[in-house]
PDBML (XML) file of the C-alpha atoms, coordinates in Angstrom:
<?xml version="1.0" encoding="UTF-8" ?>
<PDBx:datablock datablockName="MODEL"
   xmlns:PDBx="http://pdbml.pdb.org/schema/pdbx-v50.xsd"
   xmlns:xsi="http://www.w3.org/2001/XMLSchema-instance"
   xsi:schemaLocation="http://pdbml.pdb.org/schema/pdbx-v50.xsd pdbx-v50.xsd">
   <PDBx:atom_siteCategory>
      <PDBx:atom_site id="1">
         <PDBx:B_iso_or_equiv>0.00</PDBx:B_iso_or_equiv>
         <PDBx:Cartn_x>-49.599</PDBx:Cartn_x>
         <PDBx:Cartn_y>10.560</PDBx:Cartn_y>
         <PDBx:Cartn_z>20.033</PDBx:Cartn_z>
         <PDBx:auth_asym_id>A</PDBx:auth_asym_id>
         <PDBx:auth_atom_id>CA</PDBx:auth_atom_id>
         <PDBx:auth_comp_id>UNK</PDBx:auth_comp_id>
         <PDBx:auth_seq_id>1</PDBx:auth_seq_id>
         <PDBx:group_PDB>ATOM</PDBx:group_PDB>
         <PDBx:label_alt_id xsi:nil="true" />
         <PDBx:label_asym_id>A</PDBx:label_asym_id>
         <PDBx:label_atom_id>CA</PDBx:label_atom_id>
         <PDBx:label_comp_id>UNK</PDBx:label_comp_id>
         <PDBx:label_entity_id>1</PDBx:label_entity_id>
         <PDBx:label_seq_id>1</PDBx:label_seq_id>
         <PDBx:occupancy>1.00</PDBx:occupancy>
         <PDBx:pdbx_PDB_model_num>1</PDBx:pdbx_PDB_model_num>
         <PDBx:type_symbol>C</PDBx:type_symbol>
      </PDBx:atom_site>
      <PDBx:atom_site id="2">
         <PDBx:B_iso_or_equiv>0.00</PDBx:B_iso_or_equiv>
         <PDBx:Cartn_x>-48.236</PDBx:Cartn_x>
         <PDBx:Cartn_y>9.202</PDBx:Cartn_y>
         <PDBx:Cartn_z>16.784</PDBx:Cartn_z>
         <PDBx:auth_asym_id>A</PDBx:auth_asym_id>
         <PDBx:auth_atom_id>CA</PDBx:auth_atom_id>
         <PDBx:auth_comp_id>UNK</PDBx:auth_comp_id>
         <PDBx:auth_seq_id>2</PDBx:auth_seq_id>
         <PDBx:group_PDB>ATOM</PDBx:group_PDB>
         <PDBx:label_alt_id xsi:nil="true" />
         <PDBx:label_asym_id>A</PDBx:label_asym_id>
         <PDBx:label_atom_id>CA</PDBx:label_atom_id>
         <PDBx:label_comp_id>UNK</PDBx:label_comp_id>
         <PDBx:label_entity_id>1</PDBx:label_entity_id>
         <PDBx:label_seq_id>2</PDBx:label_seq_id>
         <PDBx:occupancy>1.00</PDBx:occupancy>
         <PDBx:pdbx_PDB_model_num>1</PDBx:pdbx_PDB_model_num>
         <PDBx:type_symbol>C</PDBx:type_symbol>
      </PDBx:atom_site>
      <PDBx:atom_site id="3">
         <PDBx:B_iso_or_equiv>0.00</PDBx:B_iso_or_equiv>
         <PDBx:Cartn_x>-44.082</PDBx:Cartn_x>
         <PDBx:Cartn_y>8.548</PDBx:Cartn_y>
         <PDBx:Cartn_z>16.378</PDBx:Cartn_z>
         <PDBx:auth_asym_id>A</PDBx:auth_asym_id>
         <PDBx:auth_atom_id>CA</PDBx:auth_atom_id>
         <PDBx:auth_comp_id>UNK</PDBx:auth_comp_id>
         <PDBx:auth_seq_id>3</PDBx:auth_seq_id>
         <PDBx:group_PDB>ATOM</PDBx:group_PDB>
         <PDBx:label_alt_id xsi:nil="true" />
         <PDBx:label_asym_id>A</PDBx:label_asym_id>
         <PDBx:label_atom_id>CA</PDBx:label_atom_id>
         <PDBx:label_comp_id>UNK</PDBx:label_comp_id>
         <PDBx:label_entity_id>1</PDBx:label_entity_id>
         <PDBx:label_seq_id>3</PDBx:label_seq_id>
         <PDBx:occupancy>1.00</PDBx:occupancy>
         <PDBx:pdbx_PDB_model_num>1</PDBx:pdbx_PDB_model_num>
         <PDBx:type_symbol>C</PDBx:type_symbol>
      </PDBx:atom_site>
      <PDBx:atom_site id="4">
         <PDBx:B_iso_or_equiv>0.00</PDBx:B_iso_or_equiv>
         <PDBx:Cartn_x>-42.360</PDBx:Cartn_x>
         <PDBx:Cartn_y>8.672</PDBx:Cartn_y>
         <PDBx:Cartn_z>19.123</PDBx:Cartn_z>
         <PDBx:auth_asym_id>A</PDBx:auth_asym_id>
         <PDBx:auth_atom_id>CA</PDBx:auth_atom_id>
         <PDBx:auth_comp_id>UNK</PDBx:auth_comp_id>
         <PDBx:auth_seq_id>4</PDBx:auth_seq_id>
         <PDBx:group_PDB>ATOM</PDBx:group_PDB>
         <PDBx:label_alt_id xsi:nil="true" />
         <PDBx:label_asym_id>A</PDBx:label_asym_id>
         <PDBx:label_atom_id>CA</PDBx:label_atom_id>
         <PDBx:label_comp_id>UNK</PDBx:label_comp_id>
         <PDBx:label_entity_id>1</PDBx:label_entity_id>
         <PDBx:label_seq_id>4</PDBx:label_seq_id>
         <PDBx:occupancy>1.00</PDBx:occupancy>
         <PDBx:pdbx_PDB_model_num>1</PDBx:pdbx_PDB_model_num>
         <PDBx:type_symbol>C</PDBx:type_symbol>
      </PDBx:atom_site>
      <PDBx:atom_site id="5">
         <PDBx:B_iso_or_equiv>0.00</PDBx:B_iso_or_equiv>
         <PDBx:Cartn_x>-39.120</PDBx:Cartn_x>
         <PDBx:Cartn_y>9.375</PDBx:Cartn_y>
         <PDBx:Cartn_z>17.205</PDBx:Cartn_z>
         <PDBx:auth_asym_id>A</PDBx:auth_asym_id>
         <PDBx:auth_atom_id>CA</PDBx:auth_atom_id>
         <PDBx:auth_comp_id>UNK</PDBx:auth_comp_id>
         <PDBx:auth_seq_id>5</PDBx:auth_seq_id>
         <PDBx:group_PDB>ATOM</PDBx:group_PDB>
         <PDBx:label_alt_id xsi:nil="true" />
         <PDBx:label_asym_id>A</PDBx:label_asym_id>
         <PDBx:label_atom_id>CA</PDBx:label_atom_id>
         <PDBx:label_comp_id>UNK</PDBx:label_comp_id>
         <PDBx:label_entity_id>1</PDBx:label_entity_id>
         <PDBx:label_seq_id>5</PDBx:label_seq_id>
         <PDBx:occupancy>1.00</PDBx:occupancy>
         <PDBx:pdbx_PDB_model_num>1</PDBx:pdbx_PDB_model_num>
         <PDBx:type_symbol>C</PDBx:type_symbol>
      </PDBx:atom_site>
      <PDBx:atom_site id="6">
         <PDBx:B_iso_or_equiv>0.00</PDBx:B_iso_or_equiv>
         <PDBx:Cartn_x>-40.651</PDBx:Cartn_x>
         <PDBx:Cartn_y>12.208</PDBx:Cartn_y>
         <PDBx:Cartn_z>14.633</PDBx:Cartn_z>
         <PDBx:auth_asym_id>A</PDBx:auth_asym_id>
         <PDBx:auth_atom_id>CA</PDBx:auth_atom_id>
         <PDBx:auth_comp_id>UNK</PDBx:auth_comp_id>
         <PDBx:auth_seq_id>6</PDBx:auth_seq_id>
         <PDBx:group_PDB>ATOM</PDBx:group_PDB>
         <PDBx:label_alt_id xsi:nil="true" />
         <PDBx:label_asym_id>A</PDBx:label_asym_id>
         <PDBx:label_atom_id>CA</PDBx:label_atom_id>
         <PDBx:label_comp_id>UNK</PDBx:label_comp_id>
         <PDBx:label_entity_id>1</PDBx:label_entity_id>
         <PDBx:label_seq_id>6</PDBx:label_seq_id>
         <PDBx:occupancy>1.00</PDBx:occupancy>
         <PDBx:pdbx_PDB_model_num>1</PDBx:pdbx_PDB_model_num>
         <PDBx:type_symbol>C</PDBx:type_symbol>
      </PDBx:atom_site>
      <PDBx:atom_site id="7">
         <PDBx:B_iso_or_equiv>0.00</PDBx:B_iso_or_equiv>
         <PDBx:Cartn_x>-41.664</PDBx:Cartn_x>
         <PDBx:Cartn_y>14.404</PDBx:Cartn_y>
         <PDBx:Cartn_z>17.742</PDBx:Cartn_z>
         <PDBx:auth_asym_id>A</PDBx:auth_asym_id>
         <PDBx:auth_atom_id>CA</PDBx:auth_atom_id>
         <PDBx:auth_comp_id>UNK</PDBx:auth_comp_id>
         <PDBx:auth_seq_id>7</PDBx:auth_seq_id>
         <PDBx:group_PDB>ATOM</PDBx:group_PDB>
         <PDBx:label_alt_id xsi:nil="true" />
         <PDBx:label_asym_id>A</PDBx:label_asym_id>
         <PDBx:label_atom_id>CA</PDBx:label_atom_id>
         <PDBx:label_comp_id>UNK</PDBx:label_comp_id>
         <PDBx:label_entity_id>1</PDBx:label_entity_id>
         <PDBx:label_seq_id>7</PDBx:label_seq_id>
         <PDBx:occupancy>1.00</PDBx:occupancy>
         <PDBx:pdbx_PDB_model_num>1</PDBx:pdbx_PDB_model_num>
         <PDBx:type_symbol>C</PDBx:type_symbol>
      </PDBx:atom_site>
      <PDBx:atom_site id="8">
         <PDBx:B_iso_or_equiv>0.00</PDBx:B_iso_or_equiv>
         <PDBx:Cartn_x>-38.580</PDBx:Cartn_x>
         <PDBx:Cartn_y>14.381</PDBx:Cartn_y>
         <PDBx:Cartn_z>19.481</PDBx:Cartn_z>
         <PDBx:auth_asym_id>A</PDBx:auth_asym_id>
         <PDBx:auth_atom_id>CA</PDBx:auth_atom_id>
         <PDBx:auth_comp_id>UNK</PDBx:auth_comp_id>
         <PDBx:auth_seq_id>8</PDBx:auth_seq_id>
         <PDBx:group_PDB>ATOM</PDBx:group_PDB>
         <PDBx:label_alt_id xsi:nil="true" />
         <PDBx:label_asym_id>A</PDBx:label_asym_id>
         <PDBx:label_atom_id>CA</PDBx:label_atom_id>
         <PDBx:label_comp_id>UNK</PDBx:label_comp_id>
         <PDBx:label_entity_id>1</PDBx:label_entity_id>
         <PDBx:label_seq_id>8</PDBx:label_seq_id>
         <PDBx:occupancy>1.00</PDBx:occupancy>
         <PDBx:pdbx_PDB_model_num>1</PDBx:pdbx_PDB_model_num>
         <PDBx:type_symbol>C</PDBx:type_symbol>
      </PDBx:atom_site>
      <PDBx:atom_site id="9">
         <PDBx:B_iso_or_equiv>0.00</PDBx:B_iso_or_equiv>
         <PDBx:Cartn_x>-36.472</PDBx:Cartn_x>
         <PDBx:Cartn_y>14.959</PDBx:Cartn_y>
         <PDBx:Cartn_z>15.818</PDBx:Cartn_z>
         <PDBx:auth_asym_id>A</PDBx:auth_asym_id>
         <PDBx:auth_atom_id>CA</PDBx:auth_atom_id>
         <PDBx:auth_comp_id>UNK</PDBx:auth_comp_id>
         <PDBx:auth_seq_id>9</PDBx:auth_seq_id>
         <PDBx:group_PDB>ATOM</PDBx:group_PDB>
         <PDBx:label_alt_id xsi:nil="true" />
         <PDBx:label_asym_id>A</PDBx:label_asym_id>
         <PDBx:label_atom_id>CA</PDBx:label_atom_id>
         <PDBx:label_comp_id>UNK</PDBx:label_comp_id>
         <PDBx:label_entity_id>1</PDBx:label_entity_id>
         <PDBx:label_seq_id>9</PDBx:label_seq_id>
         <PDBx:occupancy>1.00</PDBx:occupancy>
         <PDBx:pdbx_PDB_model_num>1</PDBx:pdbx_PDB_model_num>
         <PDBx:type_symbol>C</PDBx:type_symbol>
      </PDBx:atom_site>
      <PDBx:atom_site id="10">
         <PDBx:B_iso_or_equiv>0.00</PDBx:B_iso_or_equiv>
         <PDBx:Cartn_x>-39.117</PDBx:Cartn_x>
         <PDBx:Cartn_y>17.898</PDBx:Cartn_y>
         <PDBx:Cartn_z>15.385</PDBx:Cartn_z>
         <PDBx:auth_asym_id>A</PDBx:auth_asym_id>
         <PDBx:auth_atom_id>CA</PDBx:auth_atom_id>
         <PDBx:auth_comp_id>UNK</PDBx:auth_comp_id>
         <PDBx:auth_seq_id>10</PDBx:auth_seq_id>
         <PDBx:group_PDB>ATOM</PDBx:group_PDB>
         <PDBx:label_alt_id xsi:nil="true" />
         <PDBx:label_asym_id>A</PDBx:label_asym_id>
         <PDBx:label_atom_id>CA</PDBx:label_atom_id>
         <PDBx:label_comp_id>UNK</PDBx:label_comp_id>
         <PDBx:label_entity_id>1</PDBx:label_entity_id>
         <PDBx:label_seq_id>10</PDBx:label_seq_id>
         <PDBx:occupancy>1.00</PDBx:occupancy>
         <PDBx:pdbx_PDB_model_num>1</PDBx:pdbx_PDB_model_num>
         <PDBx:type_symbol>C</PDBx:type_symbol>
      </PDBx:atom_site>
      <PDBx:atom_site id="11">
         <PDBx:B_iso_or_equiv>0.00</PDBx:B_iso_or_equiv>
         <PDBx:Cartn_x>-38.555</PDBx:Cartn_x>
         <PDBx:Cartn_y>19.501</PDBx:Cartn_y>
         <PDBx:Cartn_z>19.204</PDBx:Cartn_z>
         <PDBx:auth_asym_id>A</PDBx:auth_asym_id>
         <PDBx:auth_atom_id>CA</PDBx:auth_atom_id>
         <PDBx:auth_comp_id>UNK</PDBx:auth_comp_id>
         <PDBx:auth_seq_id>11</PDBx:auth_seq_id>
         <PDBx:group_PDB>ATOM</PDBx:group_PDB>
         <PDBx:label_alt_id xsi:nil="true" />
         <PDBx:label_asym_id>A</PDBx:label_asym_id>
         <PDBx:label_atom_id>CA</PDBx:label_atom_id>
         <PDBx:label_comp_id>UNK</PDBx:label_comp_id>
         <PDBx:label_entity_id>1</PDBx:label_entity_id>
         <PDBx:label_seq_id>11</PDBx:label_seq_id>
         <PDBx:occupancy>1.00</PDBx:occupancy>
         <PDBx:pdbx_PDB_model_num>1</PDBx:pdbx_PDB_model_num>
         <PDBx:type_symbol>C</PDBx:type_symbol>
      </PDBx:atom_site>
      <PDBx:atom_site id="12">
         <PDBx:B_iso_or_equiv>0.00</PDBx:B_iso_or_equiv>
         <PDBx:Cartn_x>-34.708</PDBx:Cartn_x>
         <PDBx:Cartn_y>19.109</PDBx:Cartn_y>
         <PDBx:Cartn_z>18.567</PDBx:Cartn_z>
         <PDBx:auth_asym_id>A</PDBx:auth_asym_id>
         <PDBx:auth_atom_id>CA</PDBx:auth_atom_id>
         <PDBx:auth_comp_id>UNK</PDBx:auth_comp_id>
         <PDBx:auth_seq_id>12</PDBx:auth_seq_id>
         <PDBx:group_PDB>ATOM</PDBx:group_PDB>
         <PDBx:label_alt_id xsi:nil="true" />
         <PDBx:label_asym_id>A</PDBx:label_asym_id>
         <PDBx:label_atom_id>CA</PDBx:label_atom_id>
         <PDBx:label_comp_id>UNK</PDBx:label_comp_id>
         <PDBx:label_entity_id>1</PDBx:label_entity_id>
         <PDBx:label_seq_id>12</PDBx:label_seq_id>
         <PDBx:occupancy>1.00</PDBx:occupancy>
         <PDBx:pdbx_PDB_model_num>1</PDBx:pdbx_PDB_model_num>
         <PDBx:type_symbol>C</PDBx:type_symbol>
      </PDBx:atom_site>
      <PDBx:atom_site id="13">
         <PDBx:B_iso_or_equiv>0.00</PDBx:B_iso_or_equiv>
         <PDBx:Cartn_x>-34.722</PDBx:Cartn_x>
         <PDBx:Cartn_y>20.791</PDBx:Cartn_y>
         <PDBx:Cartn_z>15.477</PDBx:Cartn_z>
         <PDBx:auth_asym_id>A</PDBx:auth_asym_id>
         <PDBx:auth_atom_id>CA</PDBx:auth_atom_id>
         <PDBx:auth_comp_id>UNK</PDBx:auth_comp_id>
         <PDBx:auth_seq_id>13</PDBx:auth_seq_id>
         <PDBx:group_PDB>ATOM</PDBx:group_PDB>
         <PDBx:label_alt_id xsi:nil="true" />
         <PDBx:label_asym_id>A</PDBx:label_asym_id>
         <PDBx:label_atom_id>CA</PDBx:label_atom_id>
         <PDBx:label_comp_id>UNK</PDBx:label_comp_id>
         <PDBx:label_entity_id>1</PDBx:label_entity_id>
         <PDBx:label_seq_id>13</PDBx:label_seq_id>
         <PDBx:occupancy>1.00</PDBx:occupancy>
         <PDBx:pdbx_PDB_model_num>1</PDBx:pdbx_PDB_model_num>
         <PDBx:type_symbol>C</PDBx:type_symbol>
      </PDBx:atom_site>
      <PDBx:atom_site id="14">
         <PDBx:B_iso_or_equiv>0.00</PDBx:B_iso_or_equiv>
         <PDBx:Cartn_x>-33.100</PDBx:Cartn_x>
         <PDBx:Cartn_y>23.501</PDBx:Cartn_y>
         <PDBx:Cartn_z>16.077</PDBx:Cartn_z>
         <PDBx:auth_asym_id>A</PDBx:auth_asym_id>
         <PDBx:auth_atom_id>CA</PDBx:auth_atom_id>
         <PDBx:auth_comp_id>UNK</PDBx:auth_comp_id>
         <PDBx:auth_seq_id>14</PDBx:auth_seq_id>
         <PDBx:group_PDB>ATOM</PDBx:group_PDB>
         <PDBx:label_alt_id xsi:nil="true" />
         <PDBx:label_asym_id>A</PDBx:label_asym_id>
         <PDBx:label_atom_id>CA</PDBx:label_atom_id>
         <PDBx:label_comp_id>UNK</PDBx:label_comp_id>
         <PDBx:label_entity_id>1</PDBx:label_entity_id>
         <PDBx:label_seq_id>14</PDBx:label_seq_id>
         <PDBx:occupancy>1.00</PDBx:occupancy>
         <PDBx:pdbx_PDB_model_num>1</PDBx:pdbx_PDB_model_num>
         <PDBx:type_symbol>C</PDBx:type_symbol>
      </PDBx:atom_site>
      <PDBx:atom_site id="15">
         <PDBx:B_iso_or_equiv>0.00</PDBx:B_iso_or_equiv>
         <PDBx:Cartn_x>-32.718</PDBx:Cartn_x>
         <PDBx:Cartn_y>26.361</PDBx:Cartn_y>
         <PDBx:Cartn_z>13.473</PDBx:Cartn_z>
         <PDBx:auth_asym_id>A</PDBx:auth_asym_id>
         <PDBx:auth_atom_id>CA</PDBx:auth_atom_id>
         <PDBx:auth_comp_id>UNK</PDBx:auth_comp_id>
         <PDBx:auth_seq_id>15</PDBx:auth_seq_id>
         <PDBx:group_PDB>ATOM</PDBx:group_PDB>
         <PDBx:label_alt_id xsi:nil="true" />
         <PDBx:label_asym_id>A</PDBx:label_asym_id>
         <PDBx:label_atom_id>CA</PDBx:label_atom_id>
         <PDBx:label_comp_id>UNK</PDBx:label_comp_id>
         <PDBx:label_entity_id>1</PDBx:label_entity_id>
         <PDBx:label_seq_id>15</PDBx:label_seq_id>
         <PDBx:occupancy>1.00</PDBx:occupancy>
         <PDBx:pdbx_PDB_model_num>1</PDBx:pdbx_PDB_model_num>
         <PDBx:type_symbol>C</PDBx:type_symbol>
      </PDBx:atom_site>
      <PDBx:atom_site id="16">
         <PDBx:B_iso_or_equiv>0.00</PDBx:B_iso_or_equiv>
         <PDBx:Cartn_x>-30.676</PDBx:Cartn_x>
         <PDBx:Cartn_y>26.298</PDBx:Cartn_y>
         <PDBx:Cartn_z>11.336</PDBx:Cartn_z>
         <PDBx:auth_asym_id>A</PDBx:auth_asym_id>
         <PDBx:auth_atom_id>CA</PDBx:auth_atom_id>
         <PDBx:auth_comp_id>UNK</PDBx:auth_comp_id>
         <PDBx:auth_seq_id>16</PDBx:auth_seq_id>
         <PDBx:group_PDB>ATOM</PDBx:group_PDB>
         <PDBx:label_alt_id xsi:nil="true" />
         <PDBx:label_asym_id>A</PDBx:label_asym_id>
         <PDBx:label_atom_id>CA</PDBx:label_atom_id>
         <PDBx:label_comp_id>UNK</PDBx:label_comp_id>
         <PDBx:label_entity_id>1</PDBx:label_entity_id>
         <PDBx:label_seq_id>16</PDBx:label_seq_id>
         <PDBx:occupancy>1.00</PDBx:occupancy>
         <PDBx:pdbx_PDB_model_num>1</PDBx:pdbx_PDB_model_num>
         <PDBx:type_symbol>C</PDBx:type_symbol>
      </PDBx:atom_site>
      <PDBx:atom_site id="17">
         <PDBx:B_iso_or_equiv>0.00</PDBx:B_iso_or_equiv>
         <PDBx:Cartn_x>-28.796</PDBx:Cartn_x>
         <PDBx:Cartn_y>23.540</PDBx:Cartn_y>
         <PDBx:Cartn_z>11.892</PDBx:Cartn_z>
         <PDBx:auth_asym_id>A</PDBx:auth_asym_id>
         <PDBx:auth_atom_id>CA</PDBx:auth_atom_id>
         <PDBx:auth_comp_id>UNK</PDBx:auth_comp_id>
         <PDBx:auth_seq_id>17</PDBx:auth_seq_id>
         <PDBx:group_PDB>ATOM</PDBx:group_PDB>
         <PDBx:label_alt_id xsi:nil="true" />
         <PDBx:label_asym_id>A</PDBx:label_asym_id>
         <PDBx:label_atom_id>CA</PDBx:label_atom_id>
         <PDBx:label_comp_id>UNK</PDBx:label_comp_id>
         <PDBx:label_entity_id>1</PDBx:label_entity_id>
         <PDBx:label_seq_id>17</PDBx:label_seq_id>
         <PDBx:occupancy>1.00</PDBx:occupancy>
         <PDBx:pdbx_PDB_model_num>1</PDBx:pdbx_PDB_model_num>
         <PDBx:type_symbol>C</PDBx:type_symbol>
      </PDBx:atom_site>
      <PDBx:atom_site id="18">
         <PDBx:B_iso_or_equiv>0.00</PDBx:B_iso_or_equiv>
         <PDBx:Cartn_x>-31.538</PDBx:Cartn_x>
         <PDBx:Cartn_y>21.193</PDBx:Cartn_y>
         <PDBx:Cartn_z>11.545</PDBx:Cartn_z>
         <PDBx:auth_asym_id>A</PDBx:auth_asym_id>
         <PDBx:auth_atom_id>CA</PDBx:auth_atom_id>
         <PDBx:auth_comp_id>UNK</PDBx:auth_comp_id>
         <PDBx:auth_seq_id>18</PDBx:auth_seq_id>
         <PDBx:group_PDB>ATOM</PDBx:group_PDB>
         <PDBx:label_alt_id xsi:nil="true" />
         <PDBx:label_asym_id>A</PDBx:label_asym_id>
         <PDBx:label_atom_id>CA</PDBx:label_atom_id>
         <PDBx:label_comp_id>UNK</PDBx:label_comp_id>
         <PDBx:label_entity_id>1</PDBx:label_entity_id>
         <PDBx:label_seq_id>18</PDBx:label_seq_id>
         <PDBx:occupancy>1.00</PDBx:occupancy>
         <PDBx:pdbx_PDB_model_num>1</PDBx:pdbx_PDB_model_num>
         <PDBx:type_symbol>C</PDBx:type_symbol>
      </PDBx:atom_site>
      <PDBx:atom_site id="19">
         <PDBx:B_iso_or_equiv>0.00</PDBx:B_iso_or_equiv>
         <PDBx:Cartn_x>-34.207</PDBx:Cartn_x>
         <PDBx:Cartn_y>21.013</PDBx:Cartn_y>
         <PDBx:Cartn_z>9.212</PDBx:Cartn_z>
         <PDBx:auth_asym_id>A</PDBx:auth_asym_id>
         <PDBx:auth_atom_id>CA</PDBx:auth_atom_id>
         <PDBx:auth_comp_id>UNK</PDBx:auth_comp_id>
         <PDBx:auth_seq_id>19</PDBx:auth_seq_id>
         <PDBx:group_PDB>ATOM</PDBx:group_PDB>
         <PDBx:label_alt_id xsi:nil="true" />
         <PDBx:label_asym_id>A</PDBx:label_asym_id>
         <PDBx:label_atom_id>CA</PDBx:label_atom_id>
         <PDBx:label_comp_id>UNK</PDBx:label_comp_id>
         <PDBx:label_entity_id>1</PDBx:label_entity_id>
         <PDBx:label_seq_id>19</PDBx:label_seq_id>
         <PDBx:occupancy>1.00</PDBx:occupancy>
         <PDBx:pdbx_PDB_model_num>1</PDBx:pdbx_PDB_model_num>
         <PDBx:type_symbol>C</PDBx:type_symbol>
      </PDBx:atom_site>
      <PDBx:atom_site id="20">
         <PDBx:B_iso_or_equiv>0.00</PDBx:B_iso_or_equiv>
         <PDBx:Cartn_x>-37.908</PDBx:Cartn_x>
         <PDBx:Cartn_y>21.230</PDBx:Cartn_y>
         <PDBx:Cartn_z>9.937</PDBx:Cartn_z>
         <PDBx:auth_asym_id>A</PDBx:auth_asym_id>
         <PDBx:auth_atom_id>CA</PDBx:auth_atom_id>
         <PDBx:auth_comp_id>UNK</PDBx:auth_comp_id>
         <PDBx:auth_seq_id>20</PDBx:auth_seq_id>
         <PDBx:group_PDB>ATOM</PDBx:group_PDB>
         <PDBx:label_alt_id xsi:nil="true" />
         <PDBx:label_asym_id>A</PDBx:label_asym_id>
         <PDBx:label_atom_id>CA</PDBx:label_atom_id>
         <PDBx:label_comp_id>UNK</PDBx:label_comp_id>
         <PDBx:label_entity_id>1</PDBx:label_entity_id>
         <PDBx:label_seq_id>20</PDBx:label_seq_id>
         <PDBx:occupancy>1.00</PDBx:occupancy>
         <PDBx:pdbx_PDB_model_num>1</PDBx:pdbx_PDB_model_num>
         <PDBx:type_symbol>C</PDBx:type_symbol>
      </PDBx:atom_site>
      <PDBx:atom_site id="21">
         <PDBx:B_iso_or_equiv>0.00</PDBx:B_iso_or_equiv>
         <PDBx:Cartn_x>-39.351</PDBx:Cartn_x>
         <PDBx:Cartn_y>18.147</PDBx:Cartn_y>
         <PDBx:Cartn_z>10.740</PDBx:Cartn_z>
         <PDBx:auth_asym_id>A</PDBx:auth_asym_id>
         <PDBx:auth_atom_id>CA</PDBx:auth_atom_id>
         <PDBx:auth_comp_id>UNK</PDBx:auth_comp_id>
         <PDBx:auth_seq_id>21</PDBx:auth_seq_id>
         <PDBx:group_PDB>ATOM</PDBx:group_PDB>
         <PDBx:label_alt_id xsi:nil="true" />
         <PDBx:label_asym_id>A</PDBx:label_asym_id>
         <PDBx:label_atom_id>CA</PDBx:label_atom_id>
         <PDBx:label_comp_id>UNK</PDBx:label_comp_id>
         <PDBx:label_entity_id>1</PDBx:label_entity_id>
         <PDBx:label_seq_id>21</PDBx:label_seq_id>
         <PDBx:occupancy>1.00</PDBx:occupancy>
         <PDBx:pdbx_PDB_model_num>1</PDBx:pdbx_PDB_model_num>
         <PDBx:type_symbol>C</PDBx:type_symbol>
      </PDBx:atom_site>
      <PDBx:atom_site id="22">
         <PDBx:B_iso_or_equiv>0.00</PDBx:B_iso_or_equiv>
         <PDBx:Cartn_x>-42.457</PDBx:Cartn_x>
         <PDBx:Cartn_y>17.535</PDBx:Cartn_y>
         <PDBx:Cartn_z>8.311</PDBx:Cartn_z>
         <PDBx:auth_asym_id>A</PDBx:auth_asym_id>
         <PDBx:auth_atom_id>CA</PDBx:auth_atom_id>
         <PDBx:auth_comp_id>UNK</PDBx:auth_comp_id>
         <PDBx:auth_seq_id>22</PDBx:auth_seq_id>
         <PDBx:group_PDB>ATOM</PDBx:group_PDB>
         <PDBx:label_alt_id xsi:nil="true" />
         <PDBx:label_asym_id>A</PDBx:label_asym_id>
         <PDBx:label_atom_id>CA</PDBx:label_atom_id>
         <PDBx:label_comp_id>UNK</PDBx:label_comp_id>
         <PDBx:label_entity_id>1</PDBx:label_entity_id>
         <PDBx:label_seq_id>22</PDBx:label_seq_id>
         <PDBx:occupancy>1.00</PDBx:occupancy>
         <PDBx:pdbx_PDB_model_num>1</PDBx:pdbx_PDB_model_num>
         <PDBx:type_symbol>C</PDBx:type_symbol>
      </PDBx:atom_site>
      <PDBx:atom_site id="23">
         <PDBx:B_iso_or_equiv>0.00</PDBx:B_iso_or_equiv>
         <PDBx:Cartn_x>-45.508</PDBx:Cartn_x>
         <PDBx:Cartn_y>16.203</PDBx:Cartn_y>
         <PDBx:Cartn_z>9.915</PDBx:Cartn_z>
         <PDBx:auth_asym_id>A</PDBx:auth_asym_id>
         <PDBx:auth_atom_id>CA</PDBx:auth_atom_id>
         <PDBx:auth_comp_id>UNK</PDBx:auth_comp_id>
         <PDBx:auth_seq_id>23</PDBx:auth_seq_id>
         <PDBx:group_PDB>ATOM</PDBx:group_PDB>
         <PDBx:label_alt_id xsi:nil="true" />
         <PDBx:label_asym_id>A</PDBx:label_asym_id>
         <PDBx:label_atom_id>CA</PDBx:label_atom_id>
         <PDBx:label_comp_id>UNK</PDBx:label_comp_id>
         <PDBx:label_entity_id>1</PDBx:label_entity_id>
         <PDBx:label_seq_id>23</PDBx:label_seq_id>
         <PDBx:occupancy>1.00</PDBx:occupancy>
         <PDBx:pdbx_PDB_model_num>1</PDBx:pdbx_PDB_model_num>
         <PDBx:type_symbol>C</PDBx:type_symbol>
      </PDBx:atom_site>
      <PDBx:atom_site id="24">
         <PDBx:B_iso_or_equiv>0.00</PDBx:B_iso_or_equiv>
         <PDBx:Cartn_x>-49.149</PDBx:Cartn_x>
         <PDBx:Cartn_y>15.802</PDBx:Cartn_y>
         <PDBx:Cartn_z>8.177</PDBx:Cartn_z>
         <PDBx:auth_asym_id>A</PDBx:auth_asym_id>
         <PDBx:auth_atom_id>CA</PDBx:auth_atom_id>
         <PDBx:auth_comp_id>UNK</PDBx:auth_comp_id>
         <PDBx:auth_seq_id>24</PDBx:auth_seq_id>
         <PDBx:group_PDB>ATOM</PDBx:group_PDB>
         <PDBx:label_alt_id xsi:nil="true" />
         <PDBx:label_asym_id>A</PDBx:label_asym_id>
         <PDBx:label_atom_id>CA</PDBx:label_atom_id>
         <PDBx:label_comp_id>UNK</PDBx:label_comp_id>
         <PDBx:label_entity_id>1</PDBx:label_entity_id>
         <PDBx:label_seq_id>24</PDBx:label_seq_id>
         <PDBx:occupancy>1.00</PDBx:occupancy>
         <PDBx:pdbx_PDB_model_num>1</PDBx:pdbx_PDB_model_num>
         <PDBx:type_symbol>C</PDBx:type_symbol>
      </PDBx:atom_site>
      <PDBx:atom_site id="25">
         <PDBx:B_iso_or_equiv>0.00</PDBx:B_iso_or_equiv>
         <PDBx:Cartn_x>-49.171</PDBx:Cartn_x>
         <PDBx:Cartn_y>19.351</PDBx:Cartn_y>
         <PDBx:Cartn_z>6.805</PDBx:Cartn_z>
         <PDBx:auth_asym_id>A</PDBx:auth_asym_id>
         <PDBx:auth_atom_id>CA</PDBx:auth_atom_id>
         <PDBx:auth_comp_id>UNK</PDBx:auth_comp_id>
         <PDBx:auth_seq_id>25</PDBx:auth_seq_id>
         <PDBx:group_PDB>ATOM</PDBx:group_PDB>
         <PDBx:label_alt_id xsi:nil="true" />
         <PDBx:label_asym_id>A</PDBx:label_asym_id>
         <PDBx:label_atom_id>CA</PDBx:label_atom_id>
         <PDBx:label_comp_id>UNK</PDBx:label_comp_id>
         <PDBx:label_entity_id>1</PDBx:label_entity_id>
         <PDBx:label_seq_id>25</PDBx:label_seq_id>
         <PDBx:occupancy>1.00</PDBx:occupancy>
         <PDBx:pdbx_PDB_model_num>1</PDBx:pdbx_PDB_model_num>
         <PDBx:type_symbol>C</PDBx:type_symbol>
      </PDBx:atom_site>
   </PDBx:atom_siteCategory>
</PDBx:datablock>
């Protein structure tokens, strides 16, 4: 539940070429 669009950033973010996606804490 909750954005659609910050989950998949966060499951794509592949170290390191991505940053962490930040999400509550």
């Amino acid at each position: 539940k909750g954005s659609a669009a910050e989950a998949i950033l966060a499951s794509v973010a592949i170290p390191p070429a991505f940053a962490p996606v930040k999400r509550e804490r």
